[in-house]
N, C-alpha and C. Protein backbone atom coordinates (compact mmCIF):
# COMPACT_ATOMS: atom_id res chain seq x y z
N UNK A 1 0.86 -1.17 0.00
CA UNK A 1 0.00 0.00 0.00
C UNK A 1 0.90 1.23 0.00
N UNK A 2 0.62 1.83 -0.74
CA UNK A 2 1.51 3.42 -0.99
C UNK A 2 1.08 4.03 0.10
N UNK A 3 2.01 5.18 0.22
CA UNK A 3 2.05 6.10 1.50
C UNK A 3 0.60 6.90 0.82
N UNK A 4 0.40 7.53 0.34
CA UNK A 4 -0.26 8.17 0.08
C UNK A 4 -2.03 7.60 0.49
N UNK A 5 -1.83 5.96 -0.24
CA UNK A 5 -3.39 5.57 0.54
C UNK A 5 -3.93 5.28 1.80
N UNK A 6 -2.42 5.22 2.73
CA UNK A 6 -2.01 5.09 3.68
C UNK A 6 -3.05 6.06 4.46
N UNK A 7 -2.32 7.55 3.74
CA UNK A 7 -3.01 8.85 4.32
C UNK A 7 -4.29 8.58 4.38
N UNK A 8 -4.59 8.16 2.55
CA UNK A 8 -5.89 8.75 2.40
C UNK A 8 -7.07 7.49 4.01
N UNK A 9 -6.57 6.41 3.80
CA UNK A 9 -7.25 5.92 4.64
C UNK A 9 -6.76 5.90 6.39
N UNK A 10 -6.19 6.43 6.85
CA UNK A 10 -6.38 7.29 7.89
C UNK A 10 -6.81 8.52 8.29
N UNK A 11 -6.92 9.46 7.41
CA UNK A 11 -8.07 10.19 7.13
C UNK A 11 -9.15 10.03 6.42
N UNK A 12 -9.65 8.58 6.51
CA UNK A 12 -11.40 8.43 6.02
C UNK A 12 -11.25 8.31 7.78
N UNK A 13 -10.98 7.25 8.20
CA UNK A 13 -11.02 6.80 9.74
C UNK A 13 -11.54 8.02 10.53
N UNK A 14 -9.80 9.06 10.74
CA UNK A 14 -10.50 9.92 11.74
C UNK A 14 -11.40 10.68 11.41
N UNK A 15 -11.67 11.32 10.02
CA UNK A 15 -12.84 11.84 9.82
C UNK A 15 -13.91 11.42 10.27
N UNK A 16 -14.42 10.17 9.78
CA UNK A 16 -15.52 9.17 10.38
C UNK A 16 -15.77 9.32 11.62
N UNK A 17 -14.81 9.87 12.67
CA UNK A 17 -14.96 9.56 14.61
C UNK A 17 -15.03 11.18 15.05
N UNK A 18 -14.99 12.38 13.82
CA UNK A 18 -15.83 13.51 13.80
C UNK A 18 -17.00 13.59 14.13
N UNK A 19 -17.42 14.73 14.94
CA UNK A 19 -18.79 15.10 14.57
C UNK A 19 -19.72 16.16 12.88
N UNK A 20 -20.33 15.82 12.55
CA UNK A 20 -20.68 16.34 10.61
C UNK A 20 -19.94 17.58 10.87
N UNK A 21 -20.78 18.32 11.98
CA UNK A 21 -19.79 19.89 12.26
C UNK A 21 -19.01 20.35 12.44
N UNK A 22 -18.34 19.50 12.69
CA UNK A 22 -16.72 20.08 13.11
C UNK A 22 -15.74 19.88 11.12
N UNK A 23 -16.55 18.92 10.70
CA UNK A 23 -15.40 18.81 9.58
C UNK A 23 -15.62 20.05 8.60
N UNK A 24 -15.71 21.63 8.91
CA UNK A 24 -15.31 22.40 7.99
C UNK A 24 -13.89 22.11 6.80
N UNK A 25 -13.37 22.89 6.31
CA UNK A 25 -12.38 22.54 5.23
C UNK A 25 -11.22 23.03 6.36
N UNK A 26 -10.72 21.94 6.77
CA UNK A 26 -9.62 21.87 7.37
C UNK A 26 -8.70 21.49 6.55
N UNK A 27 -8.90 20.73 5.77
CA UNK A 27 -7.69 19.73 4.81
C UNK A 27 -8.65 19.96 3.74
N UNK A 28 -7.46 19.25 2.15
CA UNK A 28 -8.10 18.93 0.92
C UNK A 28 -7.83 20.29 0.43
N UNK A 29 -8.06 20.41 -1.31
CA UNK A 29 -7.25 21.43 -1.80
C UNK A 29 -8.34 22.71 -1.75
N UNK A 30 -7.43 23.92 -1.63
CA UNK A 30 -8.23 25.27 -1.55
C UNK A 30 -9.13 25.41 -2.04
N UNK A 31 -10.28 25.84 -1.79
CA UNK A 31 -11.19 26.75 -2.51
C UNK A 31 -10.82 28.02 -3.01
N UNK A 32 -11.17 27.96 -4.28
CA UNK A 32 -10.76 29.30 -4.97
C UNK A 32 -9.40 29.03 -5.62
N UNK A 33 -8.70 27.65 -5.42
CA UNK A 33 -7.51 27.59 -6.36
C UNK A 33 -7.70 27.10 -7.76
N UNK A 34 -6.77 26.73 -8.83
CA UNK A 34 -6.93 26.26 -9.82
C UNK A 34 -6.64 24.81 -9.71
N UNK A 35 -7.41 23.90 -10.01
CA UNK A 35 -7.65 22.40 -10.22
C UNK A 35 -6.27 21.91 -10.75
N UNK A 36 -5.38 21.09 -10.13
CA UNK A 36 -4.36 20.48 -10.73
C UNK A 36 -4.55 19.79 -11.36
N UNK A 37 -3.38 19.27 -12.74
CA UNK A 37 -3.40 17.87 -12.87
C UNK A 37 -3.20 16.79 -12.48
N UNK A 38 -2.97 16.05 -12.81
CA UNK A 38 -3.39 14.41 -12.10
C UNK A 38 -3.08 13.00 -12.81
N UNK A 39 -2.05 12.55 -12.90
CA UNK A 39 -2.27 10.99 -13.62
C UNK A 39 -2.71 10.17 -12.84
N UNK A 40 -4.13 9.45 -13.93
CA UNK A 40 -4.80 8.69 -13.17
C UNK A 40 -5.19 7.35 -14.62
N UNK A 41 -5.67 7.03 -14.69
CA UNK A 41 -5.74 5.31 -15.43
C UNK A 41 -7.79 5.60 -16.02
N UNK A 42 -7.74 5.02 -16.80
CA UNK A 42 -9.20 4.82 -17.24
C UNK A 42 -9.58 3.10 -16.17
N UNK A 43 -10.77 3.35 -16.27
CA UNK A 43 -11.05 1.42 -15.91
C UNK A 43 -10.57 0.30 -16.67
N UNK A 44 -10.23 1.11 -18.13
CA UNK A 44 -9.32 -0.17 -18.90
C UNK A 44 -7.83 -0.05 -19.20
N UNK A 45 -7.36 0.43 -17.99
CA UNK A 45 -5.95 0.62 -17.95
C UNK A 45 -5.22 1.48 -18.61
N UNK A 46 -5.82 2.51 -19.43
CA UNK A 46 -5.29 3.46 -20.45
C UNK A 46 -4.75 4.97 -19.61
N UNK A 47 -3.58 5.48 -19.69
CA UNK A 47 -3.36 6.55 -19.02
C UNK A 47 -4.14 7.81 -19.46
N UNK A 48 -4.60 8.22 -18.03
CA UNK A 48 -5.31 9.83 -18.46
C UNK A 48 -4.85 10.64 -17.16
N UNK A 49 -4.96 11.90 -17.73
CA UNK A 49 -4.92 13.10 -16.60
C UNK A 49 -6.31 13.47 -16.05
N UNK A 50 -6.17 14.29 -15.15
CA UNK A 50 -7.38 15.01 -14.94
C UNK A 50 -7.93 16.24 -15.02
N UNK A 51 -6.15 16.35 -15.71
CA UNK A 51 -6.73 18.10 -16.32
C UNK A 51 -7.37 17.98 -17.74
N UNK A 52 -7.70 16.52 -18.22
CA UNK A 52 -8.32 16.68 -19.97
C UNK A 52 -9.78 17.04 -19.75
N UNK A 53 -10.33 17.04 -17.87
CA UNK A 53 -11.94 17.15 -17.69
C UNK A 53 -11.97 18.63 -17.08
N UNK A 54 -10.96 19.55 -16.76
CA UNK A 54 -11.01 20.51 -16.34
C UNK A 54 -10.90 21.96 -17.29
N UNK A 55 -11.63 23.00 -16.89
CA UNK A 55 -11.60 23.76 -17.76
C UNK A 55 -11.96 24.22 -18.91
N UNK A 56 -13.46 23.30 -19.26
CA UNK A 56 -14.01 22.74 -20.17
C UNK A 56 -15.51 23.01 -19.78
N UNK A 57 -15.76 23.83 -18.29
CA UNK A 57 -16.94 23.68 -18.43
C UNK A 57 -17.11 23.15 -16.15
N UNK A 58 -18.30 23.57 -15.87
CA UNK A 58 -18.58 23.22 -14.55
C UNK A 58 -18.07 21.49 -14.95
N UNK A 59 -17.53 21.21 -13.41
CA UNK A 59 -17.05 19.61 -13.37
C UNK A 59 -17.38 19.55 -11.80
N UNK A 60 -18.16 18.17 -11.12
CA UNK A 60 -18.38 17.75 -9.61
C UNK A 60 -17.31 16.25 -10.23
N UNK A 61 -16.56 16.26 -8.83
CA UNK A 61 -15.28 15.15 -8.68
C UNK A 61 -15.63 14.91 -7.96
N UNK A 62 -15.86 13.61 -7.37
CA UNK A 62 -15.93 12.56 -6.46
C UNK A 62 -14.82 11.66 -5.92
N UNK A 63 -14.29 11.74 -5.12
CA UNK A 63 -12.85 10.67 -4.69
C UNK A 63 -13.53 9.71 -4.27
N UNK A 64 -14.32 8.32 -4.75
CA UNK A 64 -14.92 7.62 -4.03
C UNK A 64 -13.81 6.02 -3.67
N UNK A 65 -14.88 5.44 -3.39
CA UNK A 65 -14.46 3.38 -2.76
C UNK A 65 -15.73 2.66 -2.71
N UNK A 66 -15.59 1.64 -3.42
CA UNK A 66 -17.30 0.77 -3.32
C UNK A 66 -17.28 0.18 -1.95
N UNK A 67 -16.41 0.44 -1.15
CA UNK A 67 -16.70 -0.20 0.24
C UNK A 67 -17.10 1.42 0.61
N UNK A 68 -17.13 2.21 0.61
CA UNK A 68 -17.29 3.65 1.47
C UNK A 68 -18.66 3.72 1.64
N UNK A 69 -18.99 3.60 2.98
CA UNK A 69 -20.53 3.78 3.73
C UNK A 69 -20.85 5.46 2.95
N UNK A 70 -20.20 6.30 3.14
CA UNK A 70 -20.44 7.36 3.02
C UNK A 70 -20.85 8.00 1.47
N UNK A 71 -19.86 7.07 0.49
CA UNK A 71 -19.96 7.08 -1.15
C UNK A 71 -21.08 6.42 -1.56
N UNK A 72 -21.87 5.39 -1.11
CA UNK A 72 -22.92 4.97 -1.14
C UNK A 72 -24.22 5.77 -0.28
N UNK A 73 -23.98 6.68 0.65
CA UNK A 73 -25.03 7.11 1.03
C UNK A 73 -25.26 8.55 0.09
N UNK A 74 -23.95 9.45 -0.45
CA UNK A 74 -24.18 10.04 -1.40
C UNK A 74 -24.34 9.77 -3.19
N UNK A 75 -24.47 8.07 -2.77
CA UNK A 75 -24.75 7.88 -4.62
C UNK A 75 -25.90 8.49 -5.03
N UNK A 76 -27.07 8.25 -4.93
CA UNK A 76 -28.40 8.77 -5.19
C UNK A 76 -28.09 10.35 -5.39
N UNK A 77 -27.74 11.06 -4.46
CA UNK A 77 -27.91 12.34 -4.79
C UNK A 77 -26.59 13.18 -6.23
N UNK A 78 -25.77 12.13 -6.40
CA UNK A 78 -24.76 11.94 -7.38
C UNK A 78 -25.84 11.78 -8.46
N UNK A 79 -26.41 11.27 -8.63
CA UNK A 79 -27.37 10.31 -10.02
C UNK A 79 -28.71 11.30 -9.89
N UNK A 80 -28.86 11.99 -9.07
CA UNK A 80 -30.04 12.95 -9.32
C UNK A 80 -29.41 14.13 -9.91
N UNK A 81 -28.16 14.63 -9.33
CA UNK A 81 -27.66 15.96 -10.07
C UNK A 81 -27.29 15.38 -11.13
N UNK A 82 -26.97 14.21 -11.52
CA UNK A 82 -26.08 14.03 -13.06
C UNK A 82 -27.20 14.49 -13.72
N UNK A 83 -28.94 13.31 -13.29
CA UNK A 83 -29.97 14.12 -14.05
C UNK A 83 -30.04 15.60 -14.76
N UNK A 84 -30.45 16.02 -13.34
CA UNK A 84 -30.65 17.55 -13.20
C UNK A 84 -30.10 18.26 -13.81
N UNK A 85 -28.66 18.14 -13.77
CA UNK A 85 -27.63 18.93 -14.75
C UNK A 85 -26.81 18.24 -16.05
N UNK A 86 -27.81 17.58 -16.52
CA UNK A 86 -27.14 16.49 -17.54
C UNK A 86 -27.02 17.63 -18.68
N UNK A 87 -25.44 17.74 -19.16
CA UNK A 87 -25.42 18.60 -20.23
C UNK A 87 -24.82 19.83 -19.82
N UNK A 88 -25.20 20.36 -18.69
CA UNK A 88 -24.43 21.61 -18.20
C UNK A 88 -23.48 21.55 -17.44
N UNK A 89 -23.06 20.16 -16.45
CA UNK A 89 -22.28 19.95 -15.73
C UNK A 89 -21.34 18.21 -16.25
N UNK A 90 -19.99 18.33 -15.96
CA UNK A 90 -19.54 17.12 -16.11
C UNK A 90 -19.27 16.60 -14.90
N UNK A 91 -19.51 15.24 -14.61
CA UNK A 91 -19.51 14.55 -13.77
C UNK A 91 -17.97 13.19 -14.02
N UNK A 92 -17.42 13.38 -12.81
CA UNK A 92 -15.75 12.74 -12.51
C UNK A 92 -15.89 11.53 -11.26
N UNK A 93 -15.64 10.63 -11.60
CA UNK A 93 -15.31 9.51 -9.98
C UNK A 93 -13.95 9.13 -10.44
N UNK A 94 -13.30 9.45 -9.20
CA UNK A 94 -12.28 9.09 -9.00
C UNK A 94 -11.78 8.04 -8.47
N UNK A 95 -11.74 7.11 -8.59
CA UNK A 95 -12.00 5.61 -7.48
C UNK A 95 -10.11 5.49 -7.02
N UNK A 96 -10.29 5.72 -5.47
CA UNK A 96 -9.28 5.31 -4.55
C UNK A 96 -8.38 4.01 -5.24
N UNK A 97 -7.30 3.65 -4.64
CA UNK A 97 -7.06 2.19 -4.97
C UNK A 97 -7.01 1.47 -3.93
N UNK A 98 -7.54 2.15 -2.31
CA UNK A 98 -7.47 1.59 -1.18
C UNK A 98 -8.32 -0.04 -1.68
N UNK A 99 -7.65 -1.40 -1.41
CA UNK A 99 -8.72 -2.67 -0.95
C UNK A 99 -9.96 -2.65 -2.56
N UNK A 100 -9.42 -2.32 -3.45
CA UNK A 100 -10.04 -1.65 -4.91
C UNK A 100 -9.34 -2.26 -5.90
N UNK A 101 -9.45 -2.41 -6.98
CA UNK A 101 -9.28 -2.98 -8.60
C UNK A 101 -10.04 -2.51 -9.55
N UNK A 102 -9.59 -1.90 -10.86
CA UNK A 102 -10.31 -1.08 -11.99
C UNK A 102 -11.69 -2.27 -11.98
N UNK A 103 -10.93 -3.35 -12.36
CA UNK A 103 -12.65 -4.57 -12.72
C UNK A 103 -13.82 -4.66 -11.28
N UNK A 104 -13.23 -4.46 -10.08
CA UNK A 104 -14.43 -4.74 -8.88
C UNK A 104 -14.75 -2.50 -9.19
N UNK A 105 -14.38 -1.99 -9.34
CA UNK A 105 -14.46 -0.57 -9.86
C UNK A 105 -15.70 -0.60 -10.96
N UNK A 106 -15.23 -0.82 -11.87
CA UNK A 106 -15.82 -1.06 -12.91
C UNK A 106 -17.27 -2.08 -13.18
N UNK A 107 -17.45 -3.45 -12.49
CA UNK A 107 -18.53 -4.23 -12.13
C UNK A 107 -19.17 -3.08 -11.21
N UNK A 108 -18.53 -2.58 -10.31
CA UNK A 108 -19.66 -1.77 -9.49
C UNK A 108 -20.64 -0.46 -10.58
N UNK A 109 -19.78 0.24 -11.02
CA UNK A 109 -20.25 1.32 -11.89
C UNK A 109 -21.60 0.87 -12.45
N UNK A 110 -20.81 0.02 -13.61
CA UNK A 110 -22.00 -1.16 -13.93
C UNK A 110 -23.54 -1.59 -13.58
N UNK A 111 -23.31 -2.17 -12.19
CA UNK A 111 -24.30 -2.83 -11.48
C UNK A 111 -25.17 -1.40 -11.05
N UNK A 112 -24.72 -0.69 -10.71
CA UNK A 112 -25.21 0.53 -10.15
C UNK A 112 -25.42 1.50 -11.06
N UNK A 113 -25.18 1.84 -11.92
CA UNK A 113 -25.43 2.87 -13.09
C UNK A 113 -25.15 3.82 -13.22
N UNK A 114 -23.99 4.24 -12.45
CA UNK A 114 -23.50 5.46 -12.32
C UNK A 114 -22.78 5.84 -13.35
N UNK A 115 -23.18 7.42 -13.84
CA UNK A 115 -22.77 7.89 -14.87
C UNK A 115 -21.47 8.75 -14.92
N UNK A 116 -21.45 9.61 -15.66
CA UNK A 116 -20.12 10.06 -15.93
C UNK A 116 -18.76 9.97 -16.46
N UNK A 117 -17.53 10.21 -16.19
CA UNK A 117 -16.40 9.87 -16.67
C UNK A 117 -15.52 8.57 -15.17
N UNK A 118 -15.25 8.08 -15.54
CA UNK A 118 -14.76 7.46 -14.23
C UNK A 118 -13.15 7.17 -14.58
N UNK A 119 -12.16 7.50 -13.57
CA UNK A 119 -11.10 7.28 -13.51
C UNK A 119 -10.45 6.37 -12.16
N UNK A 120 -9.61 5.99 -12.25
CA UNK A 120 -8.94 4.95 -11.33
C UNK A 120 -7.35 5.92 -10.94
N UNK A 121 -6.97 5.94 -9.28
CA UNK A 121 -5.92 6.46 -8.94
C UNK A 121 -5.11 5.38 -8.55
N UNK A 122 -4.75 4.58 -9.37
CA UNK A 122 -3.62 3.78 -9.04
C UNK A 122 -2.71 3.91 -8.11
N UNK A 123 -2.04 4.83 -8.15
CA UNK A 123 -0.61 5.48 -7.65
C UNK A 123 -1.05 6.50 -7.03
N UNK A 124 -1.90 7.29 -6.28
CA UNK A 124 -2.23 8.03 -5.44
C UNK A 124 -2.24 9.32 -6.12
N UNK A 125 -1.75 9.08 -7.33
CA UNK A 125 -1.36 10.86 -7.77
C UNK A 125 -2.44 12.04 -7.64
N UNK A 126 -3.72 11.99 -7.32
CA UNK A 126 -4.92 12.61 -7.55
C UNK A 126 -5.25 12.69 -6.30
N UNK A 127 -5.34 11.53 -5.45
CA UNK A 127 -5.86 12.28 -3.80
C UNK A 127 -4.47 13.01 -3.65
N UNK A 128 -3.26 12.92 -3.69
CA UNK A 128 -2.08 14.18 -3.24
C UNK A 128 -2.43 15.20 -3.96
N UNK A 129 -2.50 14.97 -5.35
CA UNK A 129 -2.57 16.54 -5.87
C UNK A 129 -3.98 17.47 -5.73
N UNK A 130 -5.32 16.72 -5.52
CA UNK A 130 -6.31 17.42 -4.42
C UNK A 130 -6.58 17.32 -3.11
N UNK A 131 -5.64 16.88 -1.74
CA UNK A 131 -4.97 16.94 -0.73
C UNK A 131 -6.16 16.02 -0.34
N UNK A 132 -6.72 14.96 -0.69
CA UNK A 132 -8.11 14.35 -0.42
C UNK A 132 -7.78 14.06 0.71
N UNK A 133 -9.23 14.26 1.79
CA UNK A 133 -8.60 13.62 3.18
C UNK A 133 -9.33 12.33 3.47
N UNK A 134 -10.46 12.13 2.41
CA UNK A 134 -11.36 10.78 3.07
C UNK A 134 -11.71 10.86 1.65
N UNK A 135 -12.62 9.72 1.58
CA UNK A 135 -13.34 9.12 0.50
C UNK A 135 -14.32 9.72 0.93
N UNK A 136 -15.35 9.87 -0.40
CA UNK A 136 -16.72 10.80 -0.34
C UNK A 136 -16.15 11.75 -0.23
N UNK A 137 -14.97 12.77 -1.15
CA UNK A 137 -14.83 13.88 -0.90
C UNK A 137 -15.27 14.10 -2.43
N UNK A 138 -15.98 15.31 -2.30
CA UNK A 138 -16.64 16.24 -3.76
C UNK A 138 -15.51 17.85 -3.65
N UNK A 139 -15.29 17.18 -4.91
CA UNK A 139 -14.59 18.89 -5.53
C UNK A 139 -15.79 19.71 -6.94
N UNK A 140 -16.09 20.51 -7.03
CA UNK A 140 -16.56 21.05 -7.99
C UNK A 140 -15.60 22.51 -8.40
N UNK A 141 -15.94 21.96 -9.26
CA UNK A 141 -14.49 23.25 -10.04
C UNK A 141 -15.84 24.09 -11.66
N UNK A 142 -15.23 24.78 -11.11
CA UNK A 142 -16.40 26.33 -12.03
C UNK A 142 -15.91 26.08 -13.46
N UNK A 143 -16.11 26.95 -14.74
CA UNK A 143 -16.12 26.84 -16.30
C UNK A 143 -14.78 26.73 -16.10
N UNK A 144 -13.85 27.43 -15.71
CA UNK A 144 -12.10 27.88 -15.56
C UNK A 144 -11.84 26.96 -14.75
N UNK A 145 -11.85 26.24 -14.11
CA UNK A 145 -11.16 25.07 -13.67
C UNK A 145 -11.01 25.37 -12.09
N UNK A 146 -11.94 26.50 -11.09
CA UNK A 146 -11.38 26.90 -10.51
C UNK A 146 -11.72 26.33 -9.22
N UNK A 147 -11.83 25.92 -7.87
CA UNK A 147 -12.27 25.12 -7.09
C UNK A 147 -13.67 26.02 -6.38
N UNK A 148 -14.88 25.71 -6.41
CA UNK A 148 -15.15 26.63 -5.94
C UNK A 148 -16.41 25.59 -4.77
N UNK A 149 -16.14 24.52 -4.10
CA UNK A 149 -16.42 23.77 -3.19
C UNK A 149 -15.89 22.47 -3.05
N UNK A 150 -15.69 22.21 -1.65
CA UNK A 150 -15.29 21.14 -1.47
C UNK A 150 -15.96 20.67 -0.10
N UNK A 151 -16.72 19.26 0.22
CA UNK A 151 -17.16 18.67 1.39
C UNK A 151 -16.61 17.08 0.88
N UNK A 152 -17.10 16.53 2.34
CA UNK A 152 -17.43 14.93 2.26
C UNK A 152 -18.16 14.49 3.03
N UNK A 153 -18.61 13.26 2.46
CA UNK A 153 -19.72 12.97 3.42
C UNK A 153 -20.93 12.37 2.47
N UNK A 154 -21.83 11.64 3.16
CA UNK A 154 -22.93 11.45 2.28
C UNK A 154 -24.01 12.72 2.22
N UNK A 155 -23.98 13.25 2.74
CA UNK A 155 -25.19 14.20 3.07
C UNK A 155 -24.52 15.88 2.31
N UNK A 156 -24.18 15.89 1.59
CA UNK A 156 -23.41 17.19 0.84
C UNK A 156 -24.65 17.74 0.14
N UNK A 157 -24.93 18.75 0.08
CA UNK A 157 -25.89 19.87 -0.69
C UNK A 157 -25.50 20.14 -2.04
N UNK A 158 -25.61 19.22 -2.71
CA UNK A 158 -24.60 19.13 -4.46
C UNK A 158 -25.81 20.33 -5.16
N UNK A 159 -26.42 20.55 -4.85
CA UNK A 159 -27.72 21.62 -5.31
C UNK A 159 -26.80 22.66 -5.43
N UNK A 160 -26.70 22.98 -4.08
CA UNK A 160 -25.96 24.67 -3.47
C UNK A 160 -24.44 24.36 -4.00
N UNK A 161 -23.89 23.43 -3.94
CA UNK A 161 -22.29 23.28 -4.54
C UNK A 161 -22.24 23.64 -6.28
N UNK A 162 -23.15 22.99 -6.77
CA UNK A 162 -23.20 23.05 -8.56
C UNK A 162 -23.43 24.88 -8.64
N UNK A 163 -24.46 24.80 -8.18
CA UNK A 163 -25.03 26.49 -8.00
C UNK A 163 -24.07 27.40 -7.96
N UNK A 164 -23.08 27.37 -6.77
CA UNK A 164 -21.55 28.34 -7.60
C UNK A 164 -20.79 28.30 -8.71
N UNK A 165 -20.91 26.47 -9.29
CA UNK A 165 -20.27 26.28 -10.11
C UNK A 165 -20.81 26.88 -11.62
N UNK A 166 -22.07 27.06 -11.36
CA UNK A 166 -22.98 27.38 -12.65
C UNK A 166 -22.67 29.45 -12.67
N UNK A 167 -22.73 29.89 -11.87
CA UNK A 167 -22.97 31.22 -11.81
C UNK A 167 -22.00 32.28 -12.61
């Protein structure tokens, strides 16, 4: 296990033994900065960045895990905004490589129907370069690529998050 998933899954942990309120944006990358790039893998092993989805237009990023209680309690509201904003917004999952594989990645997508672009972080390069502190973390980045929310959690207000991103 790389240092990096190391992090990322000791910060799903202590996040988790938070109370919802206390986790303001303590960690994870700025609001109001510009969206880095990122090498990250397609589900069929093909190299991509993550700056080819940025800058192109409102984008909601998801750092998820098909084991994450929390990525499953915000799927539904993931699959209602893809609705809602199908066409005006692009939609990103980023799938951890914590206890994960592109194919159990990929069968899940699948089984579940989740839309969008989906990428795989093999090598951690994408939770470091958006300082992810847990799984179920949402980045939305505005037309310019620019960060303009970040939570985690299942219970995120993707309404009010897209809503800056649109303005």
């Amino acid at each position: 296990m790389t240092r990096s998933c190391v992090r990322t899954t000791l910060a799903a942990l202590a996040l988790a033994l938070l109370p919802f309120s206390a986790r303001a944006q303590d960690s994870g990358i700025e609001v109001g900065s510009k969206a880095p790039a990122a090498s990250v893998e397609t589900l069929d092993g093909k190299a991509a960045d993550l700056s080819q989805v940025v800058g192109k237009g409102p984008v909601v990023m998801e750092f998820w895990a098909t084991w994450c209680e929390n990525c499953h309690e915000l799927e539904p509201r993931i699959k209602a905004a893809q609705a809602r904003y199908a066409g005006k917004v692009r939609f990103v999952s980023v799938a951890v490589s914590v206890n994960q594989s592109p194919e159990r990645v990929k069968a899940y997508v699948a089984k579940h129907g989740i839309g969008g672009d989906h990428f795989y972080d093999r090598k951690g390069n994408a939770t470091g370069a958006y300082d992810v502190p847990a799984t179920s973390y949402v980045v939305v980045l505005d037309r310019a690529g620019k960060v303009v929310y970040t939570g985690v959690g299942g219970r995120q207000d993707l309404d009010a998050a897209i809503g800056k991103a649109l303005k």
